[in-house]
Every structure is written in C-alpha cells, then in structure tokens.
Protein backbone atom coordinates (compact mmCIF):
# COMPACT_ATOMS: atom_id res chain seq x y z
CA UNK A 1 -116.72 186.15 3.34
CA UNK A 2 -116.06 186.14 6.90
CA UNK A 3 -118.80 183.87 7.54
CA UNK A 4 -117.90 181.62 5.15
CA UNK A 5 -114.42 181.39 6.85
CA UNK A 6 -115.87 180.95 9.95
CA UNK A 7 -118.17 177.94 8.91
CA UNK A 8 -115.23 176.27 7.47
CA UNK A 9 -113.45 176.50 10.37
CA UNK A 10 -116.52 175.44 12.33
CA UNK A 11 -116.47 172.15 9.75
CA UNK A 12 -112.67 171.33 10.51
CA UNK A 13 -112.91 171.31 13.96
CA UNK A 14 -115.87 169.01 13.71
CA UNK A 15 -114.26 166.44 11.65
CA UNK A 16 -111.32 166.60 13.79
CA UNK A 17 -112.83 166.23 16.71
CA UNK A 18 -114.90 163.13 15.45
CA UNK A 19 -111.85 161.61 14.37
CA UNK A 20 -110.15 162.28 17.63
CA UNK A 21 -113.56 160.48 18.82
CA UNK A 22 -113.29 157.18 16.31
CA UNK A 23 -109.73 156.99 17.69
CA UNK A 24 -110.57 156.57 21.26
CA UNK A 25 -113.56 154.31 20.76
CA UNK A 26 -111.78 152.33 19.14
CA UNK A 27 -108.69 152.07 21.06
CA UNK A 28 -110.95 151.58 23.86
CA UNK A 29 -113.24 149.11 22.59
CA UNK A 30 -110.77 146.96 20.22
CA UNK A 31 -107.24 147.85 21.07
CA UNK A 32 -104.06 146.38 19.36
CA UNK A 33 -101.50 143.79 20.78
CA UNK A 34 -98.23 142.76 19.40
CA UNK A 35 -97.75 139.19 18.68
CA UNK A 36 -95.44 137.41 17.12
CA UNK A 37 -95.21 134.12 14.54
CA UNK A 38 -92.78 132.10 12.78
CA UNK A 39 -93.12 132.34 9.18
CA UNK A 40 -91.25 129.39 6.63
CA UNK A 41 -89.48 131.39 4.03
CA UNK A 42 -89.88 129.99 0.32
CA UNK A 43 -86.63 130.31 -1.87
CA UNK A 44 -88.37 130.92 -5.35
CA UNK A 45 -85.65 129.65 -7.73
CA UNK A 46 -82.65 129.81 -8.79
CA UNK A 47 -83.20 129.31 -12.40
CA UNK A 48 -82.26 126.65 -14.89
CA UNK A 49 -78.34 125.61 -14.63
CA UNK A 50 -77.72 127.02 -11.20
CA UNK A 51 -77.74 125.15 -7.88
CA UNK A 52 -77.31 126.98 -4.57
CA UNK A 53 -74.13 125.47 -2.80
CA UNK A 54 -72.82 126.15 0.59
CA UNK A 55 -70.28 129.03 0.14
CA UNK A 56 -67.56 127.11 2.64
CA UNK A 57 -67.84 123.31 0.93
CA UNK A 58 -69.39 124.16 -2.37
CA UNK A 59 -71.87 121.27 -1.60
CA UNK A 60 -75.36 121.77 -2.81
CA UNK A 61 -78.06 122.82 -0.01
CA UNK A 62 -81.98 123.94 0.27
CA UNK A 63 -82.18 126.87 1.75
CA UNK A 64 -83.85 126.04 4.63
CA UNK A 65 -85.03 129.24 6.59
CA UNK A 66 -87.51 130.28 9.16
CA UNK A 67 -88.64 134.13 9.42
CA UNK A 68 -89.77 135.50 12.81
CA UNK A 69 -92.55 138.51 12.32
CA UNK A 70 -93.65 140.27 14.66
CA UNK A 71 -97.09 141.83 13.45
CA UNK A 72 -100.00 144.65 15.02
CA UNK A 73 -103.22 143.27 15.24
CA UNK A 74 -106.44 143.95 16.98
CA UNK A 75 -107.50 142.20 19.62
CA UNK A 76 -110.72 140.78 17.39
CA UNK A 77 -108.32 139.74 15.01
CA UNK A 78 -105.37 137.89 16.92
CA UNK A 79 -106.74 134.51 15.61
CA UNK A 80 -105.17 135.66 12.17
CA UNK A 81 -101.80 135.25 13.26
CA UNK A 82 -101.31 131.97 12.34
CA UNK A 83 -97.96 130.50 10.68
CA UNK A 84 -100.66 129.56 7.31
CA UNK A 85 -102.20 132.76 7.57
CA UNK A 86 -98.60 134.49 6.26
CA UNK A 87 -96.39 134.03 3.15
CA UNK A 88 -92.60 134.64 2.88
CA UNK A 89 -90.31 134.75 -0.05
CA UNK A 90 -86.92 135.05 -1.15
CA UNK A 91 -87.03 135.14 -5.13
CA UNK A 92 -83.80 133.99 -6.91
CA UNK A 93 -84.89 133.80 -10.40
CA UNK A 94 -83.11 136.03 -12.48
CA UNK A 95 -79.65 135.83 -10.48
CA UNK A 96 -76.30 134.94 -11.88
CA UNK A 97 -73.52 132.74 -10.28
CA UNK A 98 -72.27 134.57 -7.23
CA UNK A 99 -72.93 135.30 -3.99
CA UNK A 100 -76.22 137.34 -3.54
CA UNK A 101 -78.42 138.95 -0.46
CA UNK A 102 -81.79 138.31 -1.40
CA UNK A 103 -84.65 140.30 0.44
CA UNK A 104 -87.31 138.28 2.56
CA UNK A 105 -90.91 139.55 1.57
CA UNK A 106 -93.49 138.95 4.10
CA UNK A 107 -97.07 138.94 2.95
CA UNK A 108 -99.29 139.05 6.11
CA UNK A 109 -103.54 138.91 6.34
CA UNK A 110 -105.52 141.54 5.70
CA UNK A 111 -106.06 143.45 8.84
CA UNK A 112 -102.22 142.44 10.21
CA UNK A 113 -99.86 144.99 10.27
CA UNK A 114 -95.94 143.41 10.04
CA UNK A 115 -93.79 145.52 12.44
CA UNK A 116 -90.18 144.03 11.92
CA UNK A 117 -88.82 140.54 10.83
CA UNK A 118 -85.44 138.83 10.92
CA UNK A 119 -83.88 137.50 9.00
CA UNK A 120 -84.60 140.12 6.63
CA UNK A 121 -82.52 138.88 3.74
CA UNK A 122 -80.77 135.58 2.72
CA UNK A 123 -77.51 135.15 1.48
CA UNK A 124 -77.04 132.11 -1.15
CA UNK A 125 -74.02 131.45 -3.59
CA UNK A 126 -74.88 130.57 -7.23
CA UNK A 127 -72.78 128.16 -9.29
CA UNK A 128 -73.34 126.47 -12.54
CA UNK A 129 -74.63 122.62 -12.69
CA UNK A 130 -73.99 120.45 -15.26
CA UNK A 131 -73.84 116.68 -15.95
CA UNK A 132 -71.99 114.03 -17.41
CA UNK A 133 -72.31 110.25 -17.96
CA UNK A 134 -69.78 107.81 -16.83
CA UNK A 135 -68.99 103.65 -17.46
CA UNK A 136 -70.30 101.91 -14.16
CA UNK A 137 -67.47 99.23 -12.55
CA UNK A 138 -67.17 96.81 -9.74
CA UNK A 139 -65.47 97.50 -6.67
CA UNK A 140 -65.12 94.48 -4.60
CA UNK A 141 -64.38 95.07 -1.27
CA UNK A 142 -63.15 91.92 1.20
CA UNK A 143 -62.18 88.42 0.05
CA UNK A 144 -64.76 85.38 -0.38
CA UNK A 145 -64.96 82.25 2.31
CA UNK A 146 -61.33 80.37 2.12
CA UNK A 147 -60.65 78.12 -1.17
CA UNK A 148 -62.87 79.96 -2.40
CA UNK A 149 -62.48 82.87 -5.41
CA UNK A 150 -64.52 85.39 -7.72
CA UNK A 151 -65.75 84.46 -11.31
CA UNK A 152 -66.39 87.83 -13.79
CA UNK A 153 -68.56 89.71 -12.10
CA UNK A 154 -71.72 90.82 -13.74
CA UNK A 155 -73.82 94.53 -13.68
CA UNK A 156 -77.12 94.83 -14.96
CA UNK A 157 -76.43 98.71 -15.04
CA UNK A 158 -73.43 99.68 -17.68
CA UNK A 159 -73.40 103.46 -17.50
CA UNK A 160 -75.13 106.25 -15.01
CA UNK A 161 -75.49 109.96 -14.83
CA UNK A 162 -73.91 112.49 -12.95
CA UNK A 163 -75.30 115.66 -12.09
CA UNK A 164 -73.89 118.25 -9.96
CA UNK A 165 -71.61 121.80 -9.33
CA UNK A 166 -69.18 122.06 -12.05
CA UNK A 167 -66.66 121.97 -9.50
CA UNK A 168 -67.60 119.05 -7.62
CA UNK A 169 -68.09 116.84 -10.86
CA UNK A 170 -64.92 118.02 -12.98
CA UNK A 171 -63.44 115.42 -9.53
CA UNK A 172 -65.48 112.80 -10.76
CA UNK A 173 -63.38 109.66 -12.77
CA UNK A 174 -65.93 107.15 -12.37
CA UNK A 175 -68.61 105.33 -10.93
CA UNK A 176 -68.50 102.27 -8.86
CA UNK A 177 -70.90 99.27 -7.58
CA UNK A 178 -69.17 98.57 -4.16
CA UNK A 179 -70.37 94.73 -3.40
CA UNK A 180 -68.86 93.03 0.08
CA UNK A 181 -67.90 89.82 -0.50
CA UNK A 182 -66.46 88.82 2.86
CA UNK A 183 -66.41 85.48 3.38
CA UNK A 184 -68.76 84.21 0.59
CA UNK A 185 -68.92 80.90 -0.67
CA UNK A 186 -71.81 81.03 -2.99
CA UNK A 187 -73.06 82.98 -5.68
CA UNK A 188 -75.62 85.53 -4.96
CA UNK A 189 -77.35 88.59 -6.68
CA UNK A 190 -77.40 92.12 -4.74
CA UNK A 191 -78.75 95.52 -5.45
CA UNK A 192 -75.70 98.61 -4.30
CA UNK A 193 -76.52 101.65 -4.37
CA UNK A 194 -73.84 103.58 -6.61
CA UNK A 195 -70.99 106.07 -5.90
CA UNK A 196 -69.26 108.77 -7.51
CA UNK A 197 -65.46 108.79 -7.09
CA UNK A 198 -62.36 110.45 -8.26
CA UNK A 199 -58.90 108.98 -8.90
CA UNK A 200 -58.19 108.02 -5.71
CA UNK A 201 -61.42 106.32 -5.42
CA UNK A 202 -62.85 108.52 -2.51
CA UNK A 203 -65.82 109.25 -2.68
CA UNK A 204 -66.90 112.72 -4.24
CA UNK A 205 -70.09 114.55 -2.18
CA UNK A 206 -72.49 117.04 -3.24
CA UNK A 207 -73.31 115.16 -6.40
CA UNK A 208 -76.44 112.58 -7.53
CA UNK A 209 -76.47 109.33 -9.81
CA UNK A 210 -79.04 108.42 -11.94
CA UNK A 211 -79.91 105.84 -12.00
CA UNK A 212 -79.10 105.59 -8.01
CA UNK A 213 -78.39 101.80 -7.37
CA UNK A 214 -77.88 98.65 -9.94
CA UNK A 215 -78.29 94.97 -9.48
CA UNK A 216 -74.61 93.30 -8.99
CA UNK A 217 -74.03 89.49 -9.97
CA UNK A 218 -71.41 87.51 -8.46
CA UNK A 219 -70.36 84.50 -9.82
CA UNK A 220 -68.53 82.24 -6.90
CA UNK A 221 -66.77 78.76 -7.10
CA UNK A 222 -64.38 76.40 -5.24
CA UNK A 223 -60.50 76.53 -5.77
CA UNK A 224 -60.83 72.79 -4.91
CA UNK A 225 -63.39 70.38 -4.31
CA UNK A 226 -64.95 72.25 -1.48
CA UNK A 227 -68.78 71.03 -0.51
CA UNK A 228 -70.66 72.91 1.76
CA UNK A 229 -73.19 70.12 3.94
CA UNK A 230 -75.90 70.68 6.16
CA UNK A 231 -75.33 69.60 9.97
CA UNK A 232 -78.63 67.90 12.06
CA UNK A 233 -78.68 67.72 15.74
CA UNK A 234 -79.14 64.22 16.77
CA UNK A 235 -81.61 64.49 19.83
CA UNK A 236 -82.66 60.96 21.89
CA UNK A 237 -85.34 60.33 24.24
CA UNK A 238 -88.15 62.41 25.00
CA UNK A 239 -88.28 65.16 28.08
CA UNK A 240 -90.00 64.16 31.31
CA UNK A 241 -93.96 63.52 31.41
CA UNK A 242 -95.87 67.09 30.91
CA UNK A 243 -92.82 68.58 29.06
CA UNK A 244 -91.95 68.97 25.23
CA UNK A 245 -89.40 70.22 23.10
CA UNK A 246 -91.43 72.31 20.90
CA UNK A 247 -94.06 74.84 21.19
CA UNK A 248 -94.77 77.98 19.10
CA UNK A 249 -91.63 79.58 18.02
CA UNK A 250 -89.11 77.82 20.23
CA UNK A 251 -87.55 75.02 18.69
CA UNK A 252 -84.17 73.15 18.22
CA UNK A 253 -82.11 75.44 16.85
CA UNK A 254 -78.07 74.84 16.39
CA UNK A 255 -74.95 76.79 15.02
CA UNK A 256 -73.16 75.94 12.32
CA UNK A 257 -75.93 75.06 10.25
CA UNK A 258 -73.65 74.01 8.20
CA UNK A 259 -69.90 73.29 6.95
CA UNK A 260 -67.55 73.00 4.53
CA UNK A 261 -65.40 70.17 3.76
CA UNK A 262 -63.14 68.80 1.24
CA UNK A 263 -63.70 65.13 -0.17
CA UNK A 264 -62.64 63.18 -2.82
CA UNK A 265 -66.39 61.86 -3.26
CA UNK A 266 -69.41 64.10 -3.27
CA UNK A 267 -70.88 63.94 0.29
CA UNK A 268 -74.74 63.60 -0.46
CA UNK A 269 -77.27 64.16 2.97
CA UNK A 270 -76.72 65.78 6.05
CA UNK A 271 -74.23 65.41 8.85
CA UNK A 272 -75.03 64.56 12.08
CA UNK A 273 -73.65 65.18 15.68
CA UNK A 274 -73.08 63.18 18.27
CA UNK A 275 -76.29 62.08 20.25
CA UNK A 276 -77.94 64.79 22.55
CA UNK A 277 -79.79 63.18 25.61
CA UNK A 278 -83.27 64.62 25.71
CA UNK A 279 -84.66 61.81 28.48
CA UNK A 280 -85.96 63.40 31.68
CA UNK A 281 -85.00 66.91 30.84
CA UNK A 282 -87.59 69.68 32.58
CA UNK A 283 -85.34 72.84 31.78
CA UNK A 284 -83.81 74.18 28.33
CA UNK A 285 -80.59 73.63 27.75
CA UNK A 286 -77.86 74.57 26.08
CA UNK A 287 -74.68 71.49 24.58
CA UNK A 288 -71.59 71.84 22.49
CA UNK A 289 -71.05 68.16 20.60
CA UNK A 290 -68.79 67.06 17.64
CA UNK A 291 -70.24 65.79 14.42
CA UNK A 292 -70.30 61.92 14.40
CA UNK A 293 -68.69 59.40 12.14
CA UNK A 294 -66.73 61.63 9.77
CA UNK A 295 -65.15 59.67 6.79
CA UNK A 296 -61.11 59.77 7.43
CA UNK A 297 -60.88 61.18 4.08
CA UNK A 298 -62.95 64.00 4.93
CA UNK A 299 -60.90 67.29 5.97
CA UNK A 300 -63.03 69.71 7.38
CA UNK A 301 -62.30 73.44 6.90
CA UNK A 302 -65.07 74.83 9.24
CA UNK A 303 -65.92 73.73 12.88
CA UNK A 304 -65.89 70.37 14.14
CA UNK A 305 -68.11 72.20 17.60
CA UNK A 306 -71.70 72.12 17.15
CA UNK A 307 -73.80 74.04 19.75
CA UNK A 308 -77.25 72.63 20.28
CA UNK A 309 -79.95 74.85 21.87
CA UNK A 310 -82.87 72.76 23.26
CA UNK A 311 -85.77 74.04 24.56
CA UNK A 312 -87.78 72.22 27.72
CA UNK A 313 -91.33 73.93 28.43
CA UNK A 314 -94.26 72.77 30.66
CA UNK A 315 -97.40 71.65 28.12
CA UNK A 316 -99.74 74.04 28.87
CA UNK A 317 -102.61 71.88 28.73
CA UNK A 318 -102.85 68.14 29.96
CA UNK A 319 -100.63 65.27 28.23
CA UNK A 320 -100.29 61.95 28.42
CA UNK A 321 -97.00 59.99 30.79
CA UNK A 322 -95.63 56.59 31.47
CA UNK A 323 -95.53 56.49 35.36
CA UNK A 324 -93.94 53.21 37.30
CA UNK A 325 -95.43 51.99 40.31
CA UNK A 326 -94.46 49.16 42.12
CA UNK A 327 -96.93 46.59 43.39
CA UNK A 328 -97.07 46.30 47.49
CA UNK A 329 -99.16 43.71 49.03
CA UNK A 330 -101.32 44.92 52.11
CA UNK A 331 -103.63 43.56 54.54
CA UNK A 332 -101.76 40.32 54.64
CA UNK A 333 -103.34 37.42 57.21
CA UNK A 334 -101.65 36.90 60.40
CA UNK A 335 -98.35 34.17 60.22
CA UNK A 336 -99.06 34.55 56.29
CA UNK A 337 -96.43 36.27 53.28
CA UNK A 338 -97.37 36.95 50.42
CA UNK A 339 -95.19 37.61 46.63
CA UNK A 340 -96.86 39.30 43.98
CA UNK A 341 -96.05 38.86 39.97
CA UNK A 342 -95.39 41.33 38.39
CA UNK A 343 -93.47 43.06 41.48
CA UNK A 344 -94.65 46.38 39.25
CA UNK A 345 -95.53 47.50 36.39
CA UNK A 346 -96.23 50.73 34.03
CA UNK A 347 -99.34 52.83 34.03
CA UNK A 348 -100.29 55.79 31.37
CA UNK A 349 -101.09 59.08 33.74
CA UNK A 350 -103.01 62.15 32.21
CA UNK A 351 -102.20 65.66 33.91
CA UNK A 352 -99.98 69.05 33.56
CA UNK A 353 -96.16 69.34 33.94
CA UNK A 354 -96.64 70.43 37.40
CA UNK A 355 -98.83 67.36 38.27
CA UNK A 356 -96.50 65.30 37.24
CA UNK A 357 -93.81 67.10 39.20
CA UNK A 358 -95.09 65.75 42.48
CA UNK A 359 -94.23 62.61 41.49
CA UNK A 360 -90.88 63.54 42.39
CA UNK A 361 -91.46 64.19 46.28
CA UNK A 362 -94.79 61.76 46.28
CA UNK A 363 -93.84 58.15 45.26
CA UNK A 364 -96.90 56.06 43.91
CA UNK A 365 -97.22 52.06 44.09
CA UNK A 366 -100.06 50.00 43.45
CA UNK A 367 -101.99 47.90 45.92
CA UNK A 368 -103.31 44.52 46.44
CA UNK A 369 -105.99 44.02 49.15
CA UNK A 370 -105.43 40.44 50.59
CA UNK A 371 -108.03 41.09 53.82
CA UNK A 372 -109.89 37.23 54.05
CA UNK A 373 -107.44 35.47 51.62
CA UNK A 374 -105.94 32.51 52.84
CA UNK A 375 -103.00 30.46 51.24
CA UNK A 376 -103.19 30.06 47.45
CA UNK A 377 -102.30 31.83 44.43
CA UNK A 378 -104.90 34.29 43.54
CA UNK A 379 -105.31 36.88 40.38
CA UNK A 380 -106.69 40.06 42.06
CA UNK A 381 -107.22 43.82 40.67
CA UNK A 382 -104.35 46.89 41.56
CA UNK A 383 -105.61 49.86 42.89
CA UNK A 384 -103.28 52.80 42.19
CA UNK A 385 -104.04 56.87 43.77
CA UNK A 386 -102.19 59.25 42.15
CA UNK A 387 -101.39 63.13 43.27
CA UNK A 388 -102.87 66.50 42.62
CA UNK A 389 -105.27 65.65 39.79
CA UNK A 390 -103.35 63.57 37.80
CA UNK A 391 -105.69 60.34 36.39
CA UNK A 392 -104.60 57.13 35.26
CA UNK A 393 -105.85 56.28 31.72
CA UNK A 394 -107.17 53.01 30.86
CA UNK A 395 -107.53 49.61 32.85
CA UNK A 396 -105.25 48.78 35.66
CA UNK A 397 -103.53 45.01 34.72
CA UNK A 398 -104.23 42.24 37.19
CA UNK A 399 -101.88 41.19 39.60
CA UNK A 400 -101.03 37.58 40.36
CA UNK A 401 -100.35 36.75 44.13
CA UNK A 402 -99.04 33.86 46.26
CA UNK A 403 -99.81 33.48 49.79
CA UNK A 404 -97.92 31.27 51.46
CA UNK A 405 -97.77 30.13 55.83
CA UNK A 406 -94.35 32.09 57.23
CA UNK A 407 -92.15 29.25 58.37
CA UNK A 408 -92.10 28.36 61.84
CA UNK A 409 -89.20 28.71 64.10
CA UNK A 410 -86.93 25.85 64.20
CA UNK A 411 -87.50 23.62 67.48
CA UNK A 412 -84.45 23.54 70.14
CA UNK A 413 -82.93 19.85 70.15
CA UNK A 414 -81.71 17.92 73.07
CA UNK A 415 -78.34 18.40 71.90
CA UNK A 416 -78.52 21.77 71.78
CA UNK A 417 -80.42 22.45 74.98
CA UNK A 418 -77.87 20.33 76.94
C-alpha cells in the first residue's frame, strides 16, 4: 500500500512538472501579445411594428455603433485580429416599446481570447410604427413672371403613404407637392419630391412617403396679350485678317435671349439689336446695344439693354486676307516722272494671325521697275514682298504707267533780269 502511494505520488509530480515544462516552452517559443481591433456592432432587430427612435427627438435612427476589443493572441496568430475576422451583436428581437440596455456579444476567432470591450451594451428606445395614407396637394410657392398667372394645376400622384412613430405621424395633416414658380411665364412639367406637414404646414421629420416624389403640371397663361420673342445680335463686318469669331465652343452669345412684350398684333420672327461692328476687331469683346426698330405700339415689359459677348481668336492654322498695297514707281530715268494707274490696289495674302499682325508696324506697297524705260505709257508687272511668311495668292494685276520729261525751269526774261 505504501508503494502504491508512493508511485502515485511519483506520477503527480511528473505530470506536473511536464506541464510546468509545456508552459514555459511555450511561453518561450510562442508568447501572447495584446492587441486591439474595432469591431462594427450589428443591431439584430427590433421586430415587426417597432422602430428605434432617438430618446431626446423621437426621430427614427440606425443604431450605428463601433465596439473596441481588446483580445490575447499568440504571436503566430496576430494575423487573426482582423475587423472581418470578429462578429458583434446587439439582438433586439423580442423587446417591447421602451427604453432597453441591450448586451454587445463579441464572437472572436478561434485561437483569440477577448479580454474587455466597450461599449459593452447599447441603449435604444422602442416605439410603435404605424402608417396612414393621405390626399396629395399643391403648394405653390412664389408668383409667375408679371401679367402672367396660374391655370389648375395638375398631379399625376393623388394620394401617398406615410409611415412612421406614432407620435411623429398623429402631427401629420397632409401631404404637399411644393413647385416654385417664381417668375414663370410658360407652362412646364416638374418632378418634387413630397413632404409631410402638419397644420401649420411645417414640415414634420422622422417620417417617409411612399411614393417619395410625383410629377407636377403647371398650366401658365398671359393676363393680357403678352408674347415672349427671341432677340438676335446683329453683328457687321468680319474681324481683322487671321482672326474669326468662332471656334470650338466660343461663340456669340448674348443676354436676354429673349423678351416679353405686349402688342396688339402677333409679333412673328426675331428681334434684332442695333448693329455690332465686328470690322478689324483682334480681341473679344464685350457691348451693351438696344433692340432696333421697335413698332411704337409695342410696350416692352422686359429689357430694352442687350449685352453682346463676341469672341476674337487668332486662326490657328493659315487663312486667307485682303491686304492693300499701294503702287510706288522706282528706278525712274534721270529728268523723267512717272504716274502709275491704278495708284494701288488689293491683293489676297495667306498666313497666321500673327503674320498678319506685322502688317501693322511693316507697311507693304507694290513696285514697278522702270530701269531703261523712256517716255511712253507702258503696262508692266507689280512685284509685291510681304513679311514673316505670309504669301500672296494668285496673280499680281498689271500696272499701267506714264513716263513723262519733268518740265524744265522757266527761262529768266529781260524784263525780269533788268
């Protein structure tokens, strides 16, 4: 018997002392750490004619709620705390209305121990949600253009749903279209989205419509016999050689596009301004001008001030000119003069806007050689050099000239040398 005792004790010590053994390998060769991970708590719930509302306002909210955990891990298996690697709960199923504290449960990966969380609860109020349908109206909000006014108004939607706390919907009345009408002269089609309102027509939160918007007709005419006529820019002339008035996405453009008149004839068309002078222009500009030859019957109830936005650009690749040169005889015989016909004349020049640009500070003329002519009319070519790569285009015309002997001084007379 006392052997047996003896080997038992013998067998205890030995498992203890392995133990103690695992322990210390272990700790030595794969320690723990503490980390820590933020966890997104899922509210399970509440159930069927409940809504969670915020306690102070009574408006509904999702619980929206993060849970820090901080976990034991070993060392191999730190990769496993990850935010996907964890679940977190707070079940409301099964509550009544009222304010509650729900517990948090954290399920973490195998092999992860959780050491503490917060929160470790949630508190969420409970009330009852019901619904109710109300008659959809028009709320028009602003008054149309002036002599102008509102025809029956049309909805495509007559009735919506509203769902919602009890509370919150027993301050519904009704539910409205709103539709802005300032300063509208026409009749158009919208689509609004709808509210929910009480008596004093303020609008009642915490509460959805379905459905959530509806199209809105409205129906608008003249008091009188207002027409509403387009307005064109008149625009002369053309910008100087290498420039134009239109490229890409800049063009004329001018405000009012319109206006609106009364007349006791319809006015068919469009209005124009007075004349904008595009000649010579190399930079965009900007005019204000009056619309032209308005019928005295006419009474305008708009703008008579038109601004005109015109834009001036450089061609970006070569484009045709008309450049004037004047004709300049040279070369002419001694005690000779000479007159040429035409005294100049208009050439066609190809090149950029900044070719042509020289012309500005570089004058051309055309020549006419007269070296071994004698008196006499004679037909004889122009020769013309232009600047900085601009060409002329097509044939030079021919140039008529008239040689004539330069008069001689008049001879003294007796008279007047006595």
């Amino acid at each position: 018997m006392k052997r047996l005792r003896t080997s038992g004790l013998q067998f205890l010590l030995a498992l203890m002392l392995s133990l103690a053994l695992w322990t210390f390998v272990s700790f030595t060769q794969n320690p723990s750490t503490v980390r820590a991970v933020n966890v997104e708590v899922d509210v399970v719930g509440p159930s069927t004619g409940l809504v969670v509302v915020d306690p102070a306002t009574g408006i509904p909210l999702e619980p929206n709620l993060e849970a820090n955990v901080q976990v034991t891990v070993p060392q191999s298996d730190v990769g496993l705390v990850q935010p996907g690697n964890f679940s977190a709960a707070a079940d409301l199923a099964g509550l009544g209305p009222g304010e509650h504290t729900v517990a948090i449960e954290i399920d973490p990966p195998s092999g992860v121990r959780v050491s503490r969380f917060e929160p470790s609860s949630l508190q969420v109020k409970l009330v009852p949600q019901a619904s109710r349908t109300f008659p959809v109206t028009v709320a028009t909000r602003n008054r149309p253009a002036f002599l102008f006014d509102l025809r029956p108004i049309n909805v495509a939607l007559q009735q919506a749903t509203v769902t919602g706390p009890e509370e919150l919907l027993a301050r519904v009345t009704h539910v409205i279209a709103p539709i802005d009408v300032a300063g509208r002269s026409t009749t158009f089609t919208e689509t609004v989205p709808l509210e929910a309102v009480d008596s004093n027509d303020a609008s009642v939160p915490g509460v959805t419509i379905t459905p959530a918007s509806t199209a809105v007709t409205v129906p608008i005419e003249p008091r009188v016999n207002v027409q509403r006529v387009s307005v064109l820019p008149r625009i002369i002339g053309q910008p100087a050689p290498g420039y134009t008035n239109e490229r890409g996405n800049e063009r004329i453009d001018w405000n009012p596009k319109y206006v609106e008149l009364i007349a006791p004839f319809p006015v068919t068309g469009t209005l124009e301004t007075e004349p904008i002078e595009l000649t010579g222009r190399t930079e965009s500009f900007t005019q204000t001008v009056t619309l032209k030859d308005l019928d005295p019957s006419i009474t305008l109830l708009t703008t008579n001030l038109i601004t005109v936005t015109v834009p001036v650009v450089p061609f970006q690749t070569p484009s045709l000119g008309p450049v004037f040169v004047p004709v300049t005889p040279i070369n002419v015989g001694p005690e000779l003069q000479a007159t040429t016909q035409p005294l100049g004349f208009t050439i066609t020049a190809r090149g950029t806007a900044d070719q042509f640009k020289q012309l500005e500070s570089n004058p051309v003329q055309a020549v006419v050689d007269l070296r071994g002519y004698g008196p006499g009319t004679h037909t004889l070519p122009a020769t013309v050099k232009l600047p900085g790569g601009l060409q002329v285009v097509g044939e030079l015309p021919q140039v008529t000239v008239t040689i004539t002997p330069t008069a001689p001084p008049p001879t003294p007379t007796a008279a007047q040398g006595g």
